[in-house]
Protein backbone atom coordinates (compact mmCIF):
# COMPACT_ATOMS: atom_id res chain seq x y z
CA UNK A 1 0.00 0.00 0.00
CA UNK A 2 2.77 2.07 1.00
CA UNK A 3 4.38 1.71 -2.66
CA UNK A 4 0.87 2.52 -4.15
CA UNK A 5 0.65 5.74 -2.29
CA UNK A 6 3.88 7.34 -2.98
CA UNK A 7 3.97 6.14 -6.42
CA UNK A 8 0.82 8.68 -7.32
CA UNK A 9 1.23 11.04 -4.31
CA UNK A 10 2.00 14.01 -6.06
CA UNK A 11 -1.04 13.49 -8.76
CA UNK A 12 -3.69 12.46 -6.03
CA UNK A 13 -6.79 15.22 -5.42
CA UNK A 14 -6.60 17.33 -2.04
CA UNK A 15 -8.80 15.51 -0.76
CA UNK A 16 -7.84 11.71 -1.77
CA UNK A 17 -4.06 13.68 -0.68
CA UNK A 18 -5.27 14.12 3.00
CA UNK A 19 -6.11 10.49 3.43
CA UNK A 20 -3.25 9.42 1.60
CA UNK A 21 -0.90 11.08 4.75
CA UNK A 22 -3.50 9.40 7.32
CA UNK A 23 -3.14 6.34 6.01
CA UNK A 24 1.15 6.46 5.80
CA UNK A 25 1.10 7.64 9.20
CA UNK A 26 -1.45 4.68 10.44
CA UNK A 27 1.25 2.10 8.97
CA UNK A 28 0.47 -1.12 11.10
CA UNK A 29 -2.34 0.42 13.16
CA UNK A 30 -4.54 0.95 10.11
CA UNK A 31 -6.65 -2.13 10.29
CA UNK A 32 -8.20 -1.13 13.58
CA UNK A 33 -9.80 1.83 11.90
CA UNK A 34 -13.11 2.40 10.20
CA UNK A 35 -13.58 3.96 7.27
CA UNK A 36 -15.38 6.43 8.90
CA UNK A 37 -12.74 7.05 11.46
CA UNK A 38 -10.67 7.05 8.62
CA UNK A 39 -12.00 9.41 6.74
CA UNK A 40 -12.87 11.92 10.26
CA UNK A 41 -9.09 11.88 11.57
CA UNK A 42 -7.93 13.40 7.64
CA UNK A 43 -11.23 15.83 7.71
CA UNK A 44 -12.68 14.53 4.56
CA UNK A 45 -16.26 12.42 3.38
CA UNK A 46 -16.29 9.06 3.21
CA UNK A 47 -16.61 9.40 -0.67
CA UNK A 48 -13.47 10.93 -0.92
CA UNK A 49 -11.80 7.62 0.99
CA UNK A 50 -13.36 5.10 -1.23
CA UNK A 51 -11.96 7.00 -4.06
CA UNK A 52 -8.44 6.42 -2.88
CA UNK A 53 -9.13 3.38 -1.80
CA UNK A 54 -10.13 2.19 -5.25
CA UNK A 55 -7.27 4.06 -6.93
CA UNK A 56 -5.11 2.11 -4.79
CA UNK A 57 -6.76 -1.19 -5.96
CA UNK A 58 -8.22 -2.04 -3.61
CA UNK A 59 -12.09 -3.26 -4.39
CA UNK A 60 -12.84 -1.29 -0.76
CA UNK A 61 -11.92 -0.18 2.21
CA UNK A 62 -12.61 -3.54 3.69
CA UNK A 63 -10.63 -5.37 0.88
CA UNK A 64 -7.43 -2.89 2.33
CA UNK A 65 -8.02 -3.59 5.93
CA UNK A 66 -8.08 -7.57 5.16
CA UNK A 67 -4.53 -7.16 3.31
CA UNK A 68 -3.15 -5.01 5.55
CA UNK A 69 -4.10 -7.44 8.62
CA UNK A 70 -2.75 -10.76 6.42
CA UNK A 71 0.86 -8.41 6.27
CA UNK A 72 0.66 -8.21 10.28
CA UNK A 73 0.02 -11.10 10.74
CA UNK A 74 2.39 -13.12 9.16
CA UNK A 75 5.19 -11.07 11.64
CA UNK A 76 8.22 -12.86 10.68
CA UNK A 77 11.28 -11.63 12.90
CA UNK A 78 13.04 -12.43 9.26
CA UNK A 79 10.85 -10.34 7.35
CA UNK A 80 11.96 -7.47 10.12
CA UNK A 81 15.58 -8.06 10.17
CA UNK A 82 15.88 -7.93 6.04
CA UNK A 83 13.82 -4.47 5.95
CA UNK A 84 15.74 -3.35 8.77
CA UNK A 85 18.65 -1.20 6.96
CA UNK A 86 20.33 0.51 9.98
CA UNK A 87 20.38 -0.69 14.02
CA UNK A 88 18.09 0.94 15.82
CA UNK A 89 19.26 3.33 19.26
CA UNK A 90 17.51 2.98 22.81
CA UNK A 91 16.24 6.42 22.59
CA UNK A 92 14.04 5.81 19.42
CA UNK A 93 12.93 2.51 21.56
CA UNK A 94 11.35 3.99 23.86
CA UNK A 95 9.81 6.88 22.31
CA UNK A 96 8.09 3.70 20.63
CA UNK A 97 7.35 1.45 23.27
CA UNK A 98 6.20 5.02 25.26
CA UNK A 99 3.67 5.89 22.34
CA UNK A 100 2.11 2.03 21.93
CA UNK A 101 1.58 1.99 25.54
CA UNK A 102 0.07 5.38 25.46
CA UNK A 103 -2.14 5.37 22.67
CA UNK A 104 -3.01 1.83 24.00
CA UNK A 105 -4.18 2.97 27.30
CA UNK A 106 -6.07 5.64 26.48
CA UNK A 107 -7.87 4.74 23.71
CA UNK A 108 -9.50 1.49 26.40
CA UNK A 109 -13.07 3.16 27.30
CA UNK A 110 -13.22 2.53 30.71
CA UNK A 111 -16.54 0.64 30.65
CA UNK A 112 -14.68 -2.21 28.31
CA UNK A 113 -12.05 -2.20 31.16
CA UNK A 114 -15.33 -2.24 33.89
CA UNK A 115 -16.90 -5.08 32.22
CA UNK A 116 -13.39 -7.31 31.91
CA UNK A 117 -12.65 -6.74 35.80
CA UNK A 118 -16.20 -8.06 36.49
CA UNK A 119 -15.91 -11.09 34.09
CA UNK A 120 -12.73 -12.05 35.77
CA UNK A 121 -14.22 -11.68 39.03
CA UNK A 122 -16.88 -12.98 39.17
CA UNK A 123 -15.63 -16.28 37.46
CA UNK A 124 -15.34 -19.28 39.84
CA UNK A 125 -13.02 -20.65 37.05
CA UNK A 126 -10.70 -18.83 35.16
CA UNK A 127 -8.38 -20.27 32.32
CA UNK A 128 -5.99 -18.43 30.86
CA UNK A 129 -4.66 -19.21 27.05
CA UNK A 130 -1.62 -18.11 25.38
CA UNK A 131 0.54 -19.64 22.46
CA UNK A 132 4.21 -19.01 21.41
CA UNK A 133 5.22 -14.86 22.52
CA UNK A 134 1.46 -15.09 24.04
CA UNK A 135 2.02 -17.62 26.26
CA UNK A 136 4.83 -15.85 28.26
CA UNK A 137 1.39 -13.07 29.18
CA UNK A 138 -0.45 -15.92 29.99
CA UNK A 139 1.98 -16.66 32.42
CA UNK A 140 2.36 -13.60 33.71
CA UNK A 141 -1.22 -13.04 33.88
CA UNK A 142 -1.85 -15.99 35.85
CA UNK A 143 0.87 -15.60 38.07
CA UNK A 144 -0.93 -12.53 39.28
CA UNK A 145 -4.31 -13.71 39.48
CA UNK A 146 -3.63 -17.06 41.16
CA UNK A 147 -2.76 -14.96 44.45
CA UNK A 148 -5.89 -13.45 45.03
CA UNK A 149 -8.60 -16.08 43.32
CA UNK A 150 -8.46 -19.56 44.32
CA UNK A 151 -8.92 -21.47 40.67
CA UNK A 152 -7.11 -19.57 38.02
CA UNK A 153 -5.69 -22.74 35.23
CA UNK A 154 -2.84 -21.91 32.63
CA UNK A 155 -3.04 -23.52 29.25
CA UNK A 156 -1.38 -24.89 27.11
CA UNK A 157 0.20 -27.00 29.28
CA UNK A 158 3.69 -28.91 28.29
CA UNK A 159 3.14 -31.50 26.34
CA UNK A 160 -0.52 -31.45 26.85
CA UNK A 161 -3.38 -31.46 24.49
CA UNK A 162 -6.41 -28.79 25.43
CA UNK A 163 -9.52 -31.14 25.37
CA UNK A 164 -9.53 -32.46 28.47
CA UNK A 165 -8.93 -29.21 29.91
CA UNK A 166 -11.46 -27.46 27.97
CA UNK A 167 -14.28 -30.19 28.41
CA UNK A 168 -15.44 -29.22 31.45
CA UNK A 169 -15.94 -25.59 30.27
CA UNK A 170 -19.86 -24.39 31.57
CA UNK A 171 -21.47 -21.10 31.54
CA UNK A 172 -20.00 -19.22 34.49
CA UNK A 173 -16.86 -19.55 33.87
CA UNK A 174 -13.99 -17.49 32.27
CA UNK A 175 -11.37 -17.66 29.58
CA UNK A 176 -8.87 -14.99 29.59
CA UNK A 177 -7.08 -15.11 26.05
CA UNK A 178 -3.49 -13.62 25.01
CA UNK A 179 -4.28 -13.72 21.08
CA UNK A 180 -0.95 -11.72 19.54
CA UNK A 181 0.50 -12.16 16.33
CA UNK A 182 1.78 -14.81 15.25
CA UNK A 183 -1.06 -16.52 16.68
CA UNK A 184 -1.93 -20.63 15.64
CA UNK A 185 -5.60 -21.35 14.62
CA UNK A 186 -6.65 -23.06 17.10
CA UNK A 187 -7.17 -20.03 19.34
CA UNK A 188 -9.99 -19.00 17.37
CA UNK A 189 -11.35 -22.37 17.75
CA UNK A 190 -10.72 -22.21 21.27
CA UNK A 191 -12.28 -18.92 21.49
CA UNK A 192 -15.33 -20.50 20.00
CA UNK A 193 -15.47 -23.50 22.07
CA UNK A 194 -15.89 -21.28 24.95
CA UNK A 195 -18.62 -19.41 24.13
CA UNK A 196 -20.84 -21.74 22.90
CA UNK A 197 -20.15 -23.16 26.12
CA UNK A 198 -21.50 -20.22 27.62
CA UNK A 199 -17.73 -18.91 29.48
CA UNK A 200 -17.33 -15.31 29.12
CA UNK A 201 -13.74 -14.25 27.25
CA UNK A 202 -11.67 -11.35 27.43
CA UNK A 203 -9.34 -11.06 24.68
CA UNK A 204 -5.81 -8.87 24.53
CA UNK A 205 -4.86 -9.23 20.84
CA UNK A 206 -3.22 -6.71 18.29
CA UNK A 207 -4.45 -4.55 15.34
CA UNK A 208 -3.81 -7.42 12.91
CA UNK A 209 -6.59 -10.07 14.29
CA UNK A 210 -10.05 -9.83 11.99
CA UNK A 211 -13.38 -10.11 12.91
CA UNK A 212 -12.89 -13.96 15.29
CA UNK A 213 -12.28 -11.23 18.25
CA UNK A 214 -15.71 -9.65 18.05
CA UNK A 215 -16.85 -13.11 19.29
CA UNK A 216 -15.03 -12.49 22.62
CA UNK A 217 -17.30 -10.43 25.57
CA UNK A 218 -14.32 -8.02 25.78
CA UNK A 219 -11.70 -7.53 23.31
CA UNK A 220 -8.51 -5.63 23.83
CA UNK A 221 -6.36 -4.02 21.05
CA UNK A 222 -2.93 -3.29 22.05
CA UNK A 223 -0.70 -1.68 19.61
CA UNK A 224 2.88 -4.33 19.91
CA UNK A 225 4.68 -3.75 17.13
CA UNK A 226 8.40 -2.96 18.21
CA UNK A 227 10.54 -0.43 17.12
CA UNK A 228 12.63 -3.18 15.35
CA UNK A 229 13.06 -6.81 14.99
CA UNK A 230 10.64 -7.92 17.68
CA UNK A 231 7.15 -6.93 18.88
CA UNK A 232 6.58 -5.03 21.92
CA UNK A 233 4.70 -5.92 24.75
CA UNK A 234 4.71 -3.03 26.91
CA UNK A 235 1.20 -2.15 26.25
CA UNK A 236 -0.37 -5.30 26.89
CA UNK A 237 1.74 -6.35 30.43
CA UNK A 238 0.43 -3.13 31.73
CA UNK A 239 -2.75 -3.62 30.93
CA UNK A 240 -3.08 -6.93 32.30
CA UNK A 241 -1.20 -5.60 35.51
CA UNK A 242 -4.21 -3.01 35.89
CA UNK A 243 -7.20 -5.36 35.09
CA UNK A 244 -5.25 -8.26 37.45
CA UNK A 245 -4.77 -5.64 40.03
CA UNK A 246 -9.01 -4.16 40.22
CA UNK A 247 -9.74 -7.60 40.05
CA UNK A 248 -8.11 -7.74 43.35
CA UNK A 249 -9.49 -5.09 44.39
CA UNK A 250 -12.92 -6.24 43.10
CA UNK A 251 -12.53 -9.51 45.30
CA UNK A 252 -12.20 -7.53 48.65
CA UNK A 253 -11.66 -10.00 51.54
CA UNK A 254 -11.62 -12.83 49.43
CA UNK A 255 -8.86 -11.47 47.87
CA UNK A 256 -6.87 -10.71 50.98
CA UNK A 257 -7.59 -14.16 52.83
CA UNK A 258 -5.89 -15.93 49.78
CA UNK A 259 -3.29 -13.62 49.95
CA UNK A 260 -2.49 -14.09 53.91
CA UNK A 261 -2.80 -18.08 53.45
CA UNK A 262 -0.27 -17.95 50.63
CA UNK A 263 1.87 -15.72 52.99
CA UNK A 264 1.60 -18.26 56.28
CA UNK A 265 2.31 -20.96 53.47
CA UNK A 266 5.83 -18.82 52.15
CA UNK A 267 6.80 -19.01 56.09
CA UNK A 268 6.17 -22.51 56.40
CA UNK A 269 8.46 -23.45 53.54
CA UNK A 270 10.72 -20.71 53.57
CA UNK A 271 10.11 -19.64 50.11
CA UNK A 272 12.23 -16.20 50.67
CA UNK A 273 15.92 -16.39 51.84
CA UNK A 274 16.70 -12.68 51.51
């Protein structure tokens, strides 16, 4: 697209010119705009996108979204490393990982963040699902959780299938899925499994996942592409320390008598030498 757009900037209309820069400046974050947001953020009508759109050749805006998502997706660190001419510098890093975890945050509308606390706790199950980069979240994620609720499950497990796991899945109960790219099919099946089983999801993913995450309760977008080779994760990790912490919170003295067990428990085997 990128290619397509420079290659007839300096004939394109005013108008078509103005969507043109919105869309070069979106780069990797374009498929989690509308159209219509589209065409607001550059000022101009709708028309005037399609226009470009189709001069592009693209069939519509949709058909550009699609191809833009199937380029994000595929994320291969070897892809990265033969665009990449020069080394990057930590300065430029972290005015990167600074903005994704900004524009992350603050584009969350705080009744999608509301709704995911009470799914989580309220569950008297949770599971939590990551695969590959994903996984380390899920961890992470879990980690936090198990402290304050007393059935919080990690999967995949090593070496495990999911079936078992995910058999016993009932309405009540609560996946919390780490979908980011490069993600392996069977987390939309997974995904799907869960709510026709009636468990309540809330998905963190990226820009780059289509329309499987509207079938989660509460879906996440956190901008993680890096600043070079690899993806960033900034954005997400604080995020799930927020939603992990209010669910804490959310618990009250549930929350705090699993905590003060778990602490009698780190005496009795003298989990902490210094």
């Amino acid at each position: 697209m990128d290619q397509a757009i420079r290659a007839q900037y300096e004939r394109l209309p005013a108008g078509e010119r103005k969507i043109a820069d919105v869309l070069l400046d979106l780069g990797d974050e374009l498929p989690a705009y509308s159209a219509t947001e589209l065409a607001e953020r550059a000022g101009v009508s709708k028309a005037t996108a399609t226009r470009l759109v189709r001069r592009l050749g693209y069939a519509d805006y949709q058909d550009l979204r699609q191809q833009a998502r199937a380029g994000m997706a595929s994320g291969s660190p070897l892809a990265e490393l033969r665009e990449t001419a020069m080394p990057g510098n930590l300065g430029r890093h972290l005015e990167h990982d600074l903005a994704c975890l900004t524009l992350t945050l603050k584009g969350i509308p705080p009744e999608h963040a509301e709704r995911a606390v009470a799914v989580l706790a309220k569950a008297p199950r949770l599971f939590v699902v990551g695969f590959r980069n994903s996984h380390a979240l899920a961890l992470y994620a879990r980690e936090l959780l198990v402290q304050v609720k007393p059935d919080v499950r990690l999967l995949p497990l090593p070496g495990q299938t999911l079936a078992e796991d995910l058999s016993t899945l009932s309405a009540g109960d609560a996946v919390l899925m780490l979908g980011f790219r490069r993600r392996p099919p069977v987390l939309a099946k997974i995904l799907r499994v869960a709510r026709t089983a009636g468990a309540d999801v809330v998905l963190l993913t990226d820009p780059s996942l289509g329309d499987v995450a509207d079938e989660a309760t509460v879906t996440f977008r956190c901008l993680s592409r890096g600043a070079s080779l690899f993806d960033s994760y900034v954005a997400p990790l604080s995020l799930l320390n927020h939603l992990c912490a209010e669910v804490a919170l959310a618990l009250g003295e549930t929350a705090q008598a699993k905590l003060r067990r778990s602490e009698q428990l780190h005496d009795v085997f003298g989990d902490f030498g210094f």
